[in-house]
PDB file of N, CA and C in Angstrom:
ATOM      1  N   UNK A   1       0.848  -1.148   0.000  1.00  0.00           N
ATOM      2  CA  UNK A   1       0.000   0.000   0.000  1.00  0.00           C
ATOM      3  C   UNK A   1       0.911   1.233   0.000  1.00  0.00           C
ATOM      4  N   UNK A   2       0.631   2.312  -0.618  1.00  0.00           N
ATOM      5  CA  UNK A   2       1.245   3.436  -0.707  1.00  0.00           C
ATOM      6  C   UNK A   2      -0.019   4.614  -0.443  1.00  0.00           C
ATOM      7  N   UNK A   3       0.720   5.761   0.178  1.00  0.00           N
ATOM      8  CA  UNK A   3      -0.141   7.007   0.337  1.00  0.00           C
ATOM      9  C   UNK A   3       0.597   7.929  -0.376  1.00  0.00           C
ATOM     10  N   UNK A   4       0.788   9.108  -0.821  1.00  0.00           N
ATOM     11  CA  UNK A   4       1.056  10.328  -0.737  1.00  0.00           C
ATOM     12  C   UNK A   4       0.268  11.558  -0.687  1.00  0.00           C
ATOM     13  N   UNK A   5       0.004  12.196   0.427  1.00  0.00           N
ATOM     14  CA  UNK A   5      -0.574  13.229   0.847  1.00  0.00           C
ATOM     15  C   UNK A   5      -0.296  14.385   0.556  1.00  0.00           C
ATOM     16  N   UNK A   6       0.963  14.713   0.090  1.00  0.00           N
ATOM     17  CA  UNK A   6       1.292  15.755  -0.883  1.00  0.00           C
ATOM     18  C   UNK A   6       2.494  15.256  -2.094  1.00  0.00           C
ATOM     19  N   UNK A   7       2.654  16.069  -2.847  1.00  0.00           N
ATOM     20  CA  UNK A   7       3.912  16.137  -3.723  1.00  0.00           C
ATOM     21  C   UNK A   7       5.390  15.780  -2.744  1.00  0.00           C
ATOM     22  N   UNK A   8       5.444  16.110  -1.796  1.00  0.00           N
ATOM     23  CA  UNK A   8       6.979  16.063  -1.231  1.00  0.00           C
ATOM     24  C   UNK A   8       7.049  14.946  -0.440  1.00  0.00           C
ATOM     25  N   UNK A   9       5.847  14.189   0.352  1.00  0.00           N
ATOM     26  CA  UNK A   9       5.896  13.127   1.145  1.00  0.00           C
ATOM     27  C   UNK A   9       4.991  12.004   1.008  1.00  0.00           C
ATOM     28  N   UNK A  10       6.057  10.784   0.800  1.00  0.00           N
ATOM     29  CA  UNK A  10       5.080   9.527  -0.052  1.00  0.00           C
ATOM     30  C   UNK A  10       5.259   8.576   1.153  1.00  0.00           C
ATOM     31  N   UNK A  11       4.478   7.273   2.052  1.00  0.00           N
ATOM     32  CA  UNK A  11       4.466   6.636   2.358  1.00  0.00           C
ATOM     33  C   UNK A  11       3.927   5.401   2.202  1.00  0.00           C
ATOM     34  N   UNK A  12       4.996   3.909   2.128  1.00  0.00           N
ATOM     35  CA  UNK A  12       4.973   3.006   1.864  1.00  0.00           C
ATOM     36  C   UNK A  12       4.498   2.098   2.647  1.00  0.00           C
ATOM     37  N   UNK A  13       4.047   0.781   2.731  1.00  0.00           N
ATOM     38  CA  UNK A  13       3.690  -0.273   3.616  1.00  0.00           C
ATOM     39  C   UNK A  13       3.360  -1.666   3.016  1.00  0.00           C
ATOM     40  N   UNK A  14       4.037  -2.492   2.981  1.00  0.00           N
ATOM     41  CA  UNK A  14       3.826  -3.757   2.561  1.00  0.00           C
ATOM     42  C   UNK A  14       4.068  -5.437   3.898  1.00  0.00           C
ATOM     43  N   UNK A  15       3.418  -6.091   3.834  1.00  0.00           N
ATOM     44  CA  UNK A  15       3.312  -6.871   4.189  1.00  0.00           C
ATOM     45  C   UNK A  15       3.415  -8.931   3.196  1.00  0.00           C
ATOM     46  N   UNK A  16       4.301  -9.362   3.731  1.00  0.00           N
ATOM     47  CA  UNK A  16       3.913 -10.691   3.105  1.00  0.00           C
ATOM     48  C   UNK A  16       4.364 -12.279   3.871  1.00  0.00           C
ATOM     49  N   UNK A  17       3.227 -13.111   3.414  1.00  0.00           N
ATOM     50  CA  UNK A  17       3.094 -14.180   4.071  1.00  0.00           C
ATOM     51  C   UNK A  17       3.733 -15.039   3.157  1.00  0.00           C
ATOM     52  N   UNK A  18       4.793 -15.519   2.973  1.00  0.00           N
ATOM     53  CA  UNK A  18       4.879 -16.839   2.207  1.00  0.00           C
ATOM     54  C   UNK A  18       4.723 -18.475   2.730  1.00  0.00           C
ATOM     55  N   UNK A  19       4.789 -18.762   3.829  1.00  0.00           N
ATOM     56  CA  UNK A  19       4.499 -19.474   4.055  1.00  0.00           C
ATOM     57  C   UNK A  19       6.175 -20.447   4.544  1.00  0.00           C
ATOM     58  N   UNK A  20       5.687 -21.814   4.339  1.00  0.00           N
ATOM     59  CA  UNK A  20       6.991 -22.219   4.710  1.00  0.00           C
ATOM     60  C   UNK A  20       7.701 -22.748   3.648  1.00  0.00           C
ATOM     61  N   UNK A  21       8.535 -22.218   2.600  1.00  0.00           N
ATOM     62  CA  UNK A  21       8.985 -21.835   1.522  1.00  0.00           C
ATOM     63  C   UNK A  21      10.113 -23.453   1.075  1.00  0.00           C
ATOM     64  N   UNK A  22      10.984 -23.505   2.177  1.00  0.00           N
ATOM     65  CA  UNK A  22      12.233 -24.627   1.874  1.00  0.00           C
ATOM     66  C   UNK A  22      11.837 -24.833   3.251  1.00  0.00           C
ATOM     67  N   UNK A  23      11.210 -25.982   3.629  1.00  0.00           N
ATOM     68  CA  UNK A  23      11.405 -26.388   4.933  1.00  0.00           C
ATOM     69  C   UNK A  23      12.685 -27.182   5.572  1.00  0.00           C
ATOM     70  N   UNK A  24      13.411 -27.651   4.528  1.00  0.00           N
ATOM     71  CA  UNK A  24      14.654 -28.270   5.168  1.00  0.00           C
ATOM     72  C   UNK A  24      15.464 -27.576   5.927  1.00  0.00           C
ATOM     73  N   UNK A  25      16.094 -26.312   4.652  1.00  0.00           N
ATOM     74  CA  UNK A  25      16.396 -25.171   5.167  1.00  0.00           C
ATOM     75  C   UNK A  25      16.037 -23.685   6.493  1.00  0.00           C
ATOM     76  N   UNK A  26      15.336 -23.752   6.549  1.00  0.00           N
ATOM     77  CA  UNK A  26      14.851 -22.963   7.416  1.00  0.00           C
ATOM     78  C   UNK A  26      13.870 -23.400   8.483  1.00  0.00           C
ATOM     79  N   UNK A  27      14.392 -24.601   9.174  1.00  0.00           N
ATOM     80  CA  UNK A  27      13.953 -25.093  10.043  1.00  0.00           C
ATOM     81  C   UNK A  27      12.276 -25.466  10.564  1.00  0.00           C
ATOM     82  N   UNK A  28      11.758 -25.263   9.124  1.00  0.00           N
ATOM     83  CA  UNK A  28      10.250 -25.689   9.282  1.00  0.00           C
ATOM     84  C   UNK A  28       9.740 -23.772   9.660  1.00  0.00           C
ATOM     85  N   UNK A  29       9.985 -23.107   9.771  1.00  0.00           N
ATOM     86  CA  UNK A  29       9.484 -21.783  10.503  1.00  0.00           C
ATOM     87  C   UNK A  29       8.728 -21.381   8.696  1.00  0.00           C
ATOM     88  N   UNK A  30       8.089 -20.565   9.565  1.00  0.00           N
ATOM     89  CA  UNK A  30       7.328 -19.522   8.244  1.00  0.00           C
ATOM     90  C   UNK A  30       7.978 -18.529   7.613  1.00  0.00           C
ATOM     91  N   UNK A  31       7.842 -18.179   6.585  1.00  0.00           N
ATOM     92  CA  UNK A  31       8.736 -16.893   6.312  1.00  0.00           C
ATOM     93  C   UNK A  31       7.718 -15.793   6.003  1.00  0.00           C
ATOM     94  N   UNK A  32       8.034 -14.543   6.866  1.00  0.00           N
ATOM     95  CA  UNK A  32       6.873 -13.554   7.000  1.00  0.00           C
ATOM     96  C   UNK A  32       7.817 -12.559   6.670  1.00  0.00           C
ATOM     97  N   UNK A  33       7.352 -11.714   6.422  1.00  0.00           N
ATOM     98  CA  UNK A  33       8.393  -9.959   6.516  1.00  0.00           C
ATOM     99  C   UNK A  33       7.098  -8.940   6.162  1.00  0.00           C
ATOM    100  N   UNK A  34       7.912  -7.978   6.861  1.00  0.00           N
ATOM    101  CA  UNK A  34       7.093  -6.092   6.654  1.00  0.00           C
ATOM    102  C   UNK A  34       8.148  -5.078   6.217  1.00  0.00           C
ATOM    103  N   UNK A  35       7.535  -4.748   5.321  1.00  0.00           N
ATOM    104  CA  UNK A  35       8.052  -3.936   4.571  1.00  0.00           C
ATOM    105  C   UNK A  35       7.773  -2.070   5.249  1.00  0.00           C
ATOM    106  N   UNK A  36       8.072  -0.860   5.398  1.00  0.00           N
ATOM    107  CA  UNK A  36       7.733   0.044   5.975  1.00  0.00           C
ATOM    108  C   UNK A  36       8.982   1.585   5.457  1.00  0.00           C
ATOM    109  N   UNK A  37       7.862   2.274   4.752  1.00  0.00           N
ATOM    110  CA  UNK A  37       9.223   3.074   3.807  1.00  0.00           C
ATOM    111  C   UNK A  37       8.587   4.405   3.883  1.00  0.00           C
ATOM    112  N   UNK A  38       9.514   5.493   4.374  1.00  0.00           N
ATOM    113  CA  UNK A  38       8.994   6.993   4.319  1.00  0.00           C
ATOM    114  C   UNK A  38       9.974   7.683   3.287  1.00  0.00           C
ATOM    115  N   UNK A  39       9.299   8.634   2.795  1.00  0.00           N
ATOM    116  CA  UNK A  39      10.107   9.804   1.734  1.00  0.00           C
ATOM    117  C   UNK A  39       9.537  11.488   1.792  1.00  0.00           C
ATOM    118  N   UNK A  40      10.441  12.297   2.132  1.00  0.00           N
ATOM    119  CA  UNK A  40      10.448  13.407   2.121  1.00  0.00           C
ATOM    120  C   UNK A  40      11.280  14.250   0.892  1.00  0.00           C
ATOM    121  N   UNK A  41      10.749  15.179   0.354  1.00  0.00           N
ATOM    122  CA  UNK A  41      11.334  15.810  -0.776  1.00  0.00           C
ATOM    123  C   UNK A  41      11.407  17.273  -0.677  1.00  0.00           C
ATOM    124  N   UNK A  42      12.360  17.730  -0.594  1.00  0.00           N
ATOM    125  CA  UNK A  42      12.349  19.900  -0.617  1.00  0.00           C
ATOM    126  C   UNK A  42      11.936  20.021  -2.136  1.00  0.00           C
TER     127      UNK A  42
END
C-alpha cells in the first residue's frame, strides 16, 4: 500500500506471508516480513 498526501511526502507499507517456503532449510518456521518506507522531498 502506498499514500502520498502531498507532492513532497510519499508513504509506503507492505506486508507478506509466504508461508513455509524450503522447509529443510529454514527449520520448518514460516517466512513472513514487513516492509515500511517513508520519503520526504524539498
Amino acid at each position: 500500500m502506498a499514500w502520498a498526501p502531498s507532492k513532497n511526502v510519499s508513504l509506503t507499507a507492505a506486508y507478506v506471508d509466504l508461508g513455509r517456503v524450503v522447509p529443510a532449510t529454514t527449520n520448518n518456521k514460516k517466512q513472513t516480513g514487513v516492509y515500511v518506507s517513508a520519503q520526504f522531498a524539498l
